[in-house]
N, C-alpha and C. Protein backbone atom coordinates (compact mmCIF):
# COMPACT_ATOMS: atom_id res chain seq x y z
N UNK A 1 -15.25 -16.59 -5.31
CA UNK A 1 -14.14 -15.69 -5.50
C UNK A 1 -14.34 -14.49 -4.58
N UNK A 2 -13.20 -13.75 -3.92
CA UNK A 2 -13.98 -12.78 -2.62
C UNK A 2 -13.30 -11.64 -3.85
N UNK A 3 -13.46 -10.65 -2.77
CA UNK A 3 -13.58 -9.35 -3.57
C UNK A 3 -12.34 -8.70 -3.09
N UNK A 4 -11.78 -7.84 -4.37
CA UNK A 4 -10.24 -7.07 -4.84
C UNK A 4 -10.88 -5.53 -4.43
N UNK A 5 -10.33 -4.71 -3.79
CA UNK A 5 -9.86 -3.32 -4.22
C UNK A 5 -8.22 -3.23 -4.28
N UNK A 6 -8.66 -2.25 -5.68
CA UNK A 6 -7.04 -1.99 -6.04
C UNK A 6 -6.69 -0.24 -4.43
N UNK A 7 -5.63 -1.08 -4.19
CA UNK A 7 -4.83 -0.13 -3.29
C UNK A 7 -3.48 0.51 -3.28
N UNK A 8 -2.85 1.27 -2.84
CA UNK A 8 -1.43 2.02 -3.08
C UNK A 8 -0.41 2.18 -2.62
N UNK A 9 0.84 2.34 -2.76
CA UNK A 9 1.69 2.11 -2.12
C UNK A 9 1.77 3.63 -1.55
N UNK A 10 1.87 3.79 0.39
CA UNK A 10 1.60 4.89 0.86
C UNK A 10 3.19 5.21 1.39
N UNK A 11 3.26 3.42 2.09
CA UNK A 11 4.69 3.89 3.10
C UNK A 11 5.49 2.21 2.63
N UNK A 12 7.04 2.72 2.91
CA UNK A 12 7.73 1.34 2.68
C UNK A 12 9.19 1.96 4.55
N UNK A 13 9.46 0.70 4.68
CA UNK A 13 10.40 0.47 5.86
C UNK A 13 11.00 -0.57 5.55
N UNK A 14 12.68 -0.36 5.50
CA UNK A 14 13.46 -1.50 5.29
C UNK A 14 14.17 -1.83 6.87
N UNK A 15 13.61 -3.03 7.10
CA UNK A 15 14.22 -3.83 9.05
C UNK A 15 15.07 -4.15 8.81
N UNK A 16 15.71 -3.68 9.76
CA UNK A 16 16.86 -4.87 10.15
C UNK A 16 17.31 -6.24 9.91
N UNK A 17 16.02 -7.10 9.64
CA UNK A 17 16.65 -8.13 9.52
C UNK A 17 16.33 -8.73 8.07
N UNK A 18 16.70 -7.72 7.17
CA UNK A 18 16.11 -8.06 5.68
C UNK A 18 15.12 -7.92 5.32
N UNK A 19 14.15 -7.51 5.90
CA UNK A 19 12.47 -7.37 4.90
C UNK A 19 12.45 -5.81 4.69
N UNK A 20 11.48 -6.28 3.62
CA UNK A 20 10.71 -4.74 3.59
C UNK A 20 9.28 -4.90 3.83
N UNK A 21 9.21 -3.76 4.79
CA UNK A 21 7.68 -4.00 5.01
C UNK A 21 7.01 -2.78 4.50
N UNK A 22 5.95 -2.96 3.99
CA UNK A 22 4.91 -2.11 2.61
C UNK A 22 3.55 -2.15 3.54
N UNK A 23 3.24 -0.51 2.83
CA UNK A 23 1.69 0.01 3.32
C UNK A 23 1.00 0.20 2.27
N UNK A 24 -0.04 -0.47 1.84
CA UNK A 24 -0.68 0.23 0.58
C UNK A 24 -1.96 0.32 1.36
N UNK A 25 -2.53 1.51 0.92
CA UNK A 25 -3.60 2.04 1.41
C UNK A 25 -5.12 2.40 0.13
N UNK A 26 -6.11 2.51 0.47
CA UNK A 26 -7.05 2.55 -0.40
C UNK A 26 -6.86 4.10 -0.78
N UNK A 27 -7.65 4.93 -1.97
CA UNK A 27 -7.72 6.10 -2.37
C UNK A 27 -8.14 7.03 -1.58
N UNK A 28 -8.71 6.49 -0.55
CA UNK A 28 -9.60 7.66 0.57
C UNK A 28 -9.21 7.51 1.66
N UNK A 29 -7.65 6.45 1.89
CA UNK A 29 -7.06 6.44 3.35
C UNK A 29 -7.76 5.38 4.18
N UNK A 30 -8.50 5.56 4.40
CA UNK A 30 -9.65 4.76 5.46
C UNK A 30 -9.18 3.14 5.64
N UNK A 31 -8.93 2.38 4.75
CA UNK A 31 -8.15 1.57 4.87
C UNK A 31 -6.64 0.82 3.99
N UNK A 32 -6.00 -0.05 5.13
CA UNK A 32 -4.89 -0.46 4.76
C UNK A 32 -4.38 -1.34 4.35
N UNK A 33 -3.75 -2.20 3.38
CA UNK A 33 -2.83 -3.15 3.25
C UNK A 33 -1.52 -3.45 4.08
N UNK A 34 -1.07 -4.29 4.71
CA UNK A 34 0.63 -4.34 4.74
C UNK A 34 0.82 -5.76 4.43
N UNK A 35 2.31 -5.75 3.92
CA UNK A 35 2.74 -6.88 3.76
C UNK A 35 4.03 -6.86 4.34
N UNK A 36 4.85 -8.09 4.27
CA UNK A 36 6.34 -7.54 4.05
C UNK A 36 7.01 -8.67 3.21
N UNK A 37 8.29 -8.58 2.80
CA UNK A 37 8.89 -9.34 1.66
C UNK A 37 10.33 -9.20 1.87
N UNK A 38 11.04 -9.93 1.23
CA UNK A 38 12.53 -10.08 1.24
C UNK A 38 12.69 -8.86 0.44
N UNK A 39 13.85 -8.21 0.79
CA UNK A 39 14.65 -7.19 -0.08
C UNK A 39 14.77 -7.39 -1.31
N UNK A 40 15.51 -9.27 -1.45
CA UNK A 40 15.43 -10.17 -2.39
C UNK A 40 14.42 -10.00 -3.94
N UNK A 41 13.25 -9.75 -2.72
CA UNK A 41 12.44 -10.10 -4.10
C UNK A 41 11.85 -8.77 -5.37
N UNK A 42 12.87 -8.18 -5.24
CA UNK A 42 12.68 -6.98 -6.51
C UNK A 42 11.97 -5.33 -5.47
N UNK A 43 11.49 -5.06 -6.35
CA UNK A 43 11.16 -3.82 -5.97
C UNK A 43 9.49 -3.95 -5.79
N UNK A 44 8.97 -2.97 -5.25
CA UNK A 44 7.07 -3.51 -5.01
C UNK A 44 6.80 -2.62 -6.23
N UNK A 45 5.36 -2.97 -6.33
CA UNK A 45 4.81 -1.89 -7.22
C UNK A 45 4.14 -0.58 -7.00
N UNK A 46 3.39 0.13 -7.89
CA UNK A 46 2.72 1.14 -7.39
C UNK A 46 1.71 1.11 -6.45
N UNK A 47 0.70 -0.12 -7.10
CA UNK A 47 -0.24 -0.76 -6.48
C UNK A 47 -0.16 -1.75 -6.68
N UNK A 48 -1.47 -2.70 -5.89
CA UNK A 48 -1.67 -3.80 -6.11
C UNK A 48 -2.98 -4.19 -5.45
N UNK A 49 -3.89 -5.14 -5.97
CA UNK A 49 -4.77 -5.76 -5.60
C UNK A 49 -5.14 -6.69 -4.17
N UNK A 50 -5.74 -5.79 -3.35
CA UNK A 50 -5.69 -6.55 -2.18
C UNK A 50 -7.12 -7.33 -1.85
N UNK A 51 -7.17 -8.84 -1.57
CA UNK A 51 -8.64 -8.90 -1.03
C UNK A 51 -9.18 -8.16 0.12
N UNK A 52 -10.47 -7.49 -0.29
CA UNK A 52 -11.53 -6.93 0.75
C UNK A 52 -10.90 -7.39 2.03
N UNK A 53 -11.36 -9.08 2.48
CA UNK A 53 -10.86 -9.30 3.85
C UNK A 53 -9.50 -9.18 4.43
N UNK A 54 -8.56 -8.69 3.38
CA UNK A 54 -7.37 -8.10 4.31
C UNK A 54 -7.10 -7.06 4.38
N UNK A 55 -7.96 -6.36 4.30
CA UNK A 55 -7.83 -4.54 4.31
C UNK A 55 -8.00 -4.25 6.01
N UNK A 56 -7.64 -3.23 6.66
CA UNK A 56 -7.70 -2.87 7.74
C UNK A 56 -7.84 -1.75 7.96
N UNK A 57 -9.22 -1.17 9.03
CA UNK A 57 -9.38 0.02 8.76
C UNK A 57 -7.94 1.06 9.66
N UNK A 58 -8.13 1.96 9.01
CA UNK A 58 -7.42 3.39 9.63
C UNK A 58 -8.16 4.07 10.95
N UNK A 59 -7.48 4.42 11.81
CA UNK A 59 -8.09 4.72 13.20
C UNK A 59 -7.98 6.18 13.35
N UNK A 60 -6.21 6.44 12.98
CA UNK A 60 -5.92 8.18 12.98
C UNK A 60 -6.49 8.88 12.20
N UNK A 61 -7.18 10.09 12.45
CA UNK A 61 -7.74 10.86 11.34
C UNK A 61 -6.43 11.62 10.32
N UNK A 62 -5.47 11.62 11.20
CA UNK A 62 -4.00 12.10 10.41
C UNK A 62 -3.21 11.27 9.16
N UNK A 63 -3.76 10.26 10.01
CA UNK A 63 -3.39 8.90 8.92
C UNK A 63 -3.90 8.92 7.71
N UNK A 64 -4.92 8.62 8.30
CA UNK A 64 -6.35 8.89 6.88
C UNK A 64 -5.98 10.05 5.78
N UNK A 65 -5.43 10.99 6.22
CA UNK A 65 -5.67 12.26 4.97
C UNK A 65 -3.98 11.61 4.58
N UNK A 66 -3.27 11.74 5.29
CA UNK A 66 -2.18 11.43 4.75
C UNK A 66 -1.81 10.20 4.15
N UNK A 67 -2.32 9.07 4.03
CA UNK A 67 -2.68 8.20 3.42
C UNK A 67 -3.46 8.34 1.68
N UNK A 68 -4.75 8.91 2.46
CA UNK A 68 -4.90 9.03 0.97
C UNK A 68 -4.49 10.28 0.42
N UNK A 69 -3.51 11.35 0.74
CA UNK A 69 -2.78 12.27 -0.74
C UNK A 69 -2.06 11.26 -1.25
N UNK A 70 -1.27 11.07 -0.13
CA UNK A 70 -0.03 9.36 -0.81
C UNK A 70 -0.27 8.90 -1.80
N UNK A 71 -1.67 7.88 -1.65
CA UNK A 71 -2.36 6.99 -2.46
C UNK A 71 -2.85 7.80 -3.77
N UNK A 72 -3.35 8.69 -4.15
CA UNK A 72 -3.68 9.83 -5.02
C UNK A 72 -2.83 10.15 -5.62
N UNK A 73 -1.57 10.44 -5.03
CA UNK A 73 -0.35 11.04 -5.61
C UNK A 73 0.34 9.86 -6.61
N UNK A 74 0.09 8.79 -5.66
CA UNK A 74 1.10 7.52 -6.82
C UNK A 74 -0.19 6.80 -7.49
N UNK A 75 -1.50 7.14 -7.70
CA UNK A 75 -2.34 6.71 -8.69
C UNK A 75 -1.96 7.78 -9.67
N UNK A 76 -1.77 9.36 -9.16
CA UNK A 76 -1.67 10.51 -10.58
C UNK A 76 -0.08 10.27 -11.30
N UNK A 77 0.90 9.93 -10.75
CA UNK A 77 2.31 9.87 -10.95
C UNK A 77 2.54 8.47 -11.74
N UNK A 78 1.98 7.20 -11.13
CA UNK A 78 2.50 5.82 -11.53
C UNK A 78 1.59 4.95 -12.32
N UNK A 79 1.94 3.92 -12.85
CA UNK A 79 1.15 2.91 -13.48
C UNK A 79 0.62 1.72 -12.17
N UNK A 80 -0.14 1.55 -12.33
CA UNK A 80 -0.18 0.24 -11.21
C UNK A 80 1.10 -0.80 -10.91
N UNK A 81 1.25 -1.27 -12.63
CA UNK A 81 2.10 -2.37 -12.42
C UNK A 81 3.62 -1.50 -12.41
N UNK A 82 3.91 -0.02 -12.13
CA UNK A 82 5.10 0.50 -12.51
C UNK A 82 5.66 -0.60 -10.93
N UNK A 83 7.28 -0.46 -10.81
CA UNK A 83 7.87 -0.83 -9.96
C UNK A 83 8.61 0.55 -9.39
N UNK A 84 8.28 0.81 -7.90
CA UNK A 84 8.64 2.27 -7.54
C UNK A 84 9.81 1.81 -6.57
């Protein structure tokens, strides 16, 4: 079984051609999640569980802080499983 950190929803972008594409980021910024999904499929959550090997680190140091207030802010504000 590989290994989960729970991560946050930092940034969302709705494309052009129907998706939404989602940033969840770890508590300290440093690294990232993305996914993307049909509009279709509901709303994302606060967080969600990403495996270790798909995390990606953060390069900008701007990123990084602003990432993790983001991530901080919707761990102090939301439930994990809330739908934001």
């Amino acid at each position: 079984m590989s290994d989960t950190e729970r991560v946050w929803l930092v940034f969302r972008e709705y494309t052009d051609k129907g998706l939404l594409s989602l940033v969840y980021a770890t508590e300290d910024g440093e690294h990232v999640f993305e996914k993307q999904r049909s509009m279709n499929a509901g709303d994302p959550t606060a967080a969600t569980d990403a495996d270790v090997a798909d995390l990606e680190p953060v390069e900008d140091p701007a990123d990084v802080e602003r990432y993790s207030d983001e991530a901080q802010r919707m761990r102090d504000e939301h439930d994990p499983d809330e739908t934001v």
